[in-house]
N, C-alpha and C. Protein backbone atom coordinates (compact mmCIF):
# COMPACT_ATOMS: atom_id res chain seq x y z
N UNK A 1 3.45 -5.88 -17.77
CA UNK A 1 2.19 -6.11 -17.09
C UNK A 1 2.08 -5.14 -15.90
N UNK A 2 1.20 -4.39 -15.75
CA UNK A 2 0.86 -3.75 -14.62
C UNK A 2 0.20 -4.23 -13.91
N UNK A 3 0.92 -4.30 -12.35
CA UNK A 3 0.29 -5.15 -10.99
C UNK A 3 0.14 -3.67 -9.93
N UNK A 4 -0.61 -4.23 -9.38
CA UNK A 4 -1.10 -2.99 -8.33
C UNK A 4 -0.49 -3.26 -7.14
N UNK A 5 0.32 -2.29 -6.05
CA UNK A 5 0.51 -3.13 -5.12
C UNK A 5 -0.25 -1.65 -3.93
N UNK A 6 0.10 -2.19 -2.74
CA UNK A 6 -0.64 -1.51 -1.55
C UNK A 6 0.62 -0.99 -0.58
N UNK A 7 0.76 0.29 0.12
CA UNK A 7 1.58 0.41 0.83
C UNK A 7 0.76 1.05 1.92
N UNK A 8 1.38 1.07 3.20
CA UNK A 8 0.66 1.17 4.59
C UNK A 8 1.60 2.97 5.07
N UNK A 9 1.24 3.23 6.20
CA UNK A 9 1.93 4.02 6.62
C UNK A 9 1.89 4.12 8.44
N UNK A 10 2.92 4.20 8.66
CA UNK A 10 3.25 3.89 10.23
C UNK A 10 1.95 4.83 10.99
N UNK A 11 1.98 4.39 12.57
CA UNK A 11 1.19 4.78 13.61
C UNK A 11 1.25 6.05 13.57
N UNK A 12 2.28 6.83 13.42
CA UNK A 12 2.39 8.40 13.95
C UNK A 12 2.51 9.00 12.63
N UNK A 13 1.89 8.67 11.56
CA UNK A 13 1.76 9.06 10.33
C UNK A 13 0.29 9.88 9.98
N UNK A 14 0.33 11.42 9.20
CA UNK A 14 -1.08 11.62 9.45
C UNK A 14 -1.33 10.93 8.49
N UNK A 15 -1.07 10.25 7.80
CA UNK A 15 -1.94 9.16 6.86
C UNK A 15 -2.21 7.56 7.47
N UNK A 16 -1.90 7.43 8.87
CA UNK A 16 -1.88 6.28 9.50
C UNK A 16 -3.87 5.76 9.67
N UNK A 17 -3.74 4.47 9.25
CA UNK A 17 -5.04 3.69 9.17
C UNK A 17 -5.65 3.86 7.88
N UNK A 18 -4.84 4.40 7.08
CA UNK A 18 -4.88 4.54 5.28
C UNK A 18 -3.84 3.83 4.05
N UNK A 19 -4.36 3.12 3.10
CA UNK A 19 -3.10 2.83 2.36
C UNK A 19 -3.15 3.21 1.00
N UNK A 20 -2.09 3.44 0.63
CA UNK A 20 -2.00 4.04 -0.73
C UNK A 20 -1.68 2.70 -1.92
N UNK A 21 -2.72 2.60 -2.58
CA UNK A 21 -2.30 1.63 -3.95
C UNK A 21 -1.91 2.30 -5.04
N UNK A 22 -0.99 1.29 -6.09
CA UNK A 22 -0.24 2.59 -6.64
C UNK A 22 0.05 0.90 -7.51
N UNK A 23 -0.45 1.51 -9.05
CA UNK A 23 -0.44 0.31 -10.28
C UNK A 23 1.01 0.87 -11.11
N UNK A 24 1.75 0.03 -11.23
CA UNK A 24 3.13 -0.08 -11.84
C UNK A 24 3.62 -1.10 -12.48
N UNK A 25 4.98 -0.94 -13.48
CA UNK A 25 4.94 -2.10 -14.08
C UNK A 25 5.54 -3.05 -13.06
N UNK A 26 6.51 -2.77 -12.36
CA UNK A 26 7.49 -3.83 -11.05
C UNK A 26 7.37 -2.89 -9.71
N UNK A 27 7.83 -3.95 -9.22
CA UNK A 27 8.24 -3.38 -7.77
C UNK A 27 8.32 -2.08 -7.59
N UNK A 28 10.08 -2.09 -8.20
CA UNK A 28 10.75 -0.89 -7.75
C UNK A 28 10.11 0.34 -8.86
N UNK A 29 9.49 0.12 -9.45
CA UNK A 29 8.11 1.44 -9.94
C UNK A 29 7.57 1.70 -9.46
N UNK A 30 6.97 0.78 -8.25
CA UNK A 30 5.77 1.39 -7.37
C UNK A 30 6.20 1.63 -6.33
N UNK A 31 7.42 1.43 -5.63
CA UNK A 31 8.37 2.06 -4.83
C UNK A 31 8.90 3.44 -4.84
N UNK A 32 8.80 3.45 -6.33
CA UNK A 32 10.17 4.89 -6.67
C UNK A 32 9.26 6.04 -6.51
N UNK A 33 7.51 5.38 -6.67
CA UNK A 33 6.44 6.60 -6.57
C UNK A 33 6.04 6.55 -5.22
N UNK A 34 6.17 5.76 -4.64
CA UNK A 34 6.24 6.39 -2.68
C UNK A 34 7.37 6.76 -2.26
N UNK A 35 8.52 6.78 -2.80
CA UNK A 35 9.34 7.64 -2.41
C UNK A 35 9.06 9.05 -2.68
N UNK A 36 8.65 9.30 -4.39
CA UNK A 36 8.69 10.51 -4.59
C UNK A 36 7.25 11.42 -3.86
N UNK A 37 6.57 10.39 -3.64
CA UNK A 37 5.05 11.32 -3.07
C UNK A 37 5.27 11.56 -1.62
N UNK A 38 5.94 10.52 -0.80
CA UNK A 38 5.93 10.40 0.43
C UNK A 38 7.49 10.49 1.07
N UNK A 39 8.40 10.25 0.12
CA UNK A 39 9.63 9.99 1.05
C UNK A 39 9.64 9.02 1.61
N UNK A 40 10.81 8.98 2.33
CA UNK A 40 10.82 7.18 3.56
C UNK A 40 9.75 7.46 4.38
N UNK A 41 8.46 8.22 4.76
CA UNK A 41 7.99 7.95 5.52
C UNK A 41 6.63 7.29 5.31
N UNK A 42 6.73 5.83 5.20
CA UNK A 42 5.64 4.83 4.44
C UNK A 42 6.26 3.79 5.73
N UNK A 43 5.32 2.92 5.54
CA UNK A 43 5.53 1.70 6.32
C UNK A 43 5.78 0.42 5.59
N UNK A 44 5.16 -0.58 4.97
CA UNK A 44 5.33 -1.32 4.24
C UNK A 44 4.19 -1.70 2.85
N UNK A 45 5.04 -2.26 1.81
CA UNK A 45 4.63 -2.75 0.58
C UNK A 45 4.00 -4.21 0.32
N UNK A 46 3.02 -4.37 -0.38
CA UNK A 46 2.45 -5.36 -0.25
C UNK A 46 2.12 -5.58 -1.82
N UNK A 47 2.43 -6.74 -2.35
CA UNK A 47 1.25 -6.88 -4.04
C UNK A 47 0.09 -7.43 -3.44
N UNK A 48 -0.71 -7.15 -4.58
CA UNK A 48 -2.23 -7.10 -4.46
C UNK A 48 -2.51 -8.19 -4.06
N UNK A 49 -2.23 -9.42 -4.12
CA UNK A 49 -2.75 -10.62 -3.84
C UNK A 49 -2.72 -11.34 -2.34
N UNK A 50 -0.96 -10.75 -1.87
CA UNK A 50 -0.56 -10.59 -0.32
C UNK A 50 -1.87 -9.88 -0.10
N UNK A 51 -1.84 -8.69 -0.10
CA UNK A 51 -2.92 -7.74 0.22
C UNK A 51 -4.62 -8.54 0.28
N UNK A 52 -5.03 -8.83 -0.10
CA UNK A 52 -6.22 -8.87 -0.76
C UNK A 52 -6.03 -10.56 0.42
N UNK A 53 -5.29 -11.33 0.72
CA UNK A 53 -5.44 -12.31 1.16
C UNK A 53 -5.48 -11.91 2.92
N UNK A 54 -4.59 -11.02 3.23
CA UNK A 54 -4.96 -10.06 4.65
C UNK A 54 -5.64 -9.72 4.64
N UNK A 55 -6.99 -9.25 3.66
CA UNK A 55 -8.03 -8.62 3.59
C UNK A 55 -9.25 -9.18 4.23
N UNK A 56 -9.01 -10.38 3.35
CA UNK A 56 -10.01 -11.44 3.32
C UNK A 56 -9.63 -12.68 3.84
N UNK A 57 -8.67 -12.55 4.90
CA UNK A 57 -8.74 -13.58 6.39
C UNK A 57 -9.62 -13.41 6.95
N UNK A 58 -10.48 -14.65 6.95
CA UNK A 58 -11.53 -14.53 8.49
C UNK A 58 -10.66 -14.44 10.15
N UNK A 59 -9.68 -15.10 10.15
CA UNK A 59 -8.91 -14.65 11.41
C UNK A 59 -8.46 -13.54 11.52
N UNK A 60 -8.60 -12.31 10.94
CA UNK A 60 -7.85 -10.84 11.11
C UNK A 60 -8.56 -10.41 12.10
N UNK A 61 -7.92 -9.98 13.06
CA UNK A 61 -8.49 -9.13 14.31
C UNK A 61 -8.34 -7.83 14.54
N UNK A 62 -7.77 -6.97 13.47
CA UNK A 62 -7.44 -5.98 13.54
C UNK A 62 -8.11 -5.28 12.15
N UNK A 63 -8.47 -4.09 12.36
CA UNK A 63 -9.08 -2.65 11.15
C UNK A 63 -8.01 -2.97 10.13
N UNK A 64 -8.55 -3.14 8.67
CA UNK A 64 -7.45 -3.26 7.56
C UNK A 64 -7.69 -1.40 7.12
N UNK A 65 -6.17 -1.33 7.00
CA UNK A 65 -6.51 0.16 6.11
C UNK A 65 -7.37 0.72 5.16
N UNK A 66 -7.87 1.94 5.41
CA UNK A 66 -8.82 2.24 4.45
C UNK A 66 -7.73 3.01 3.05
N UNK A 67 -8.44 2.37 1.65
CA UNK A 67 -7.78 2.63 0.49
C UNK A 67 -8.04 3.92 -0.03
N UNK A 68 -6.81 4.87 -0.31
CA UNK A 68 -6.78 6.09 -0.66
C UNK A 68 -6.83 5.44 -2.54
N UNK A 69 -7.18 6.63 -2.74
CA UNK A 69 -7.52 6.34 -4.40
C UNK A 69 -6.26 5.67 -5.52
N UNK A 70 -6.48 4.80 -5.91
CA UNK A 70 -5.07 4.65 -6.91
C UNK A 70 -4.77 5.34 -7.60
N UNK A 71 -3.13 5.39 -7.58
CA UNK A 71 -2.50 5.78 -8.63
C UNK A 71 -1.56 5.30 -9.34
N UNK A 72 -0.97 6.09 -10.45
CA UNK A 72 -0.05 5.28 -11.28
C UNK A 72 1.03 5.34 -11.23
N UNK A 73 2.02 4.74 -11.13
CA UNK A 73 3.75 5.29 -11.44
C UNK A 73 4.10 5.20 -12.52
C-alpha cells in the first residue's frame, strides 16, 4: 500500500517554511528518499494523517508549511 508521508525542514534551511511529501510503500522508503534528495538535512517526518490533523487544528497558531510537489520513492 502506498501512504504518503510529509517531511519539514529546519529554520536555517533554504527550504525552511516548505515540506516535501513523498508517497512510498513504508516508512523507511520515504525516508531513504530524503536522505538521498536531501541528506540529514530535513527536520522531521510525519504520515499523512498526523499531518493532515496539524493541518486542520483549529488551535494551531503557527504558518503550516507550504507543500512542495509530491514525489515518489
Amino acid at each position: 500500500m502506498i501512504v504518503k508521508y510529509y517531511f519539514t525542514f529546519g529554520g536555517d534551511h533554504k527550504l525552511a517554511g516548505y515540506c516535501q511529501p513523498i508517497e512510498a510503500q513504508d516508512y523507511y522508503a520515504a525516508r531513504a528518499k530524503m536522505f538521498e534528495l536531501y541528506r540529514a538535512k530535513w527536520g522531521f517526518q510525519y504520515l499523512e494523517g498526523d499531518w493532515l490533523k496539524i493541518k486542520n487544528d483549529p488551535k494551531r497558531k503557527w504558518p503550516l508549511e507550504q507543500e512542495l510537489p509530491t514525489i515518489e520513492a
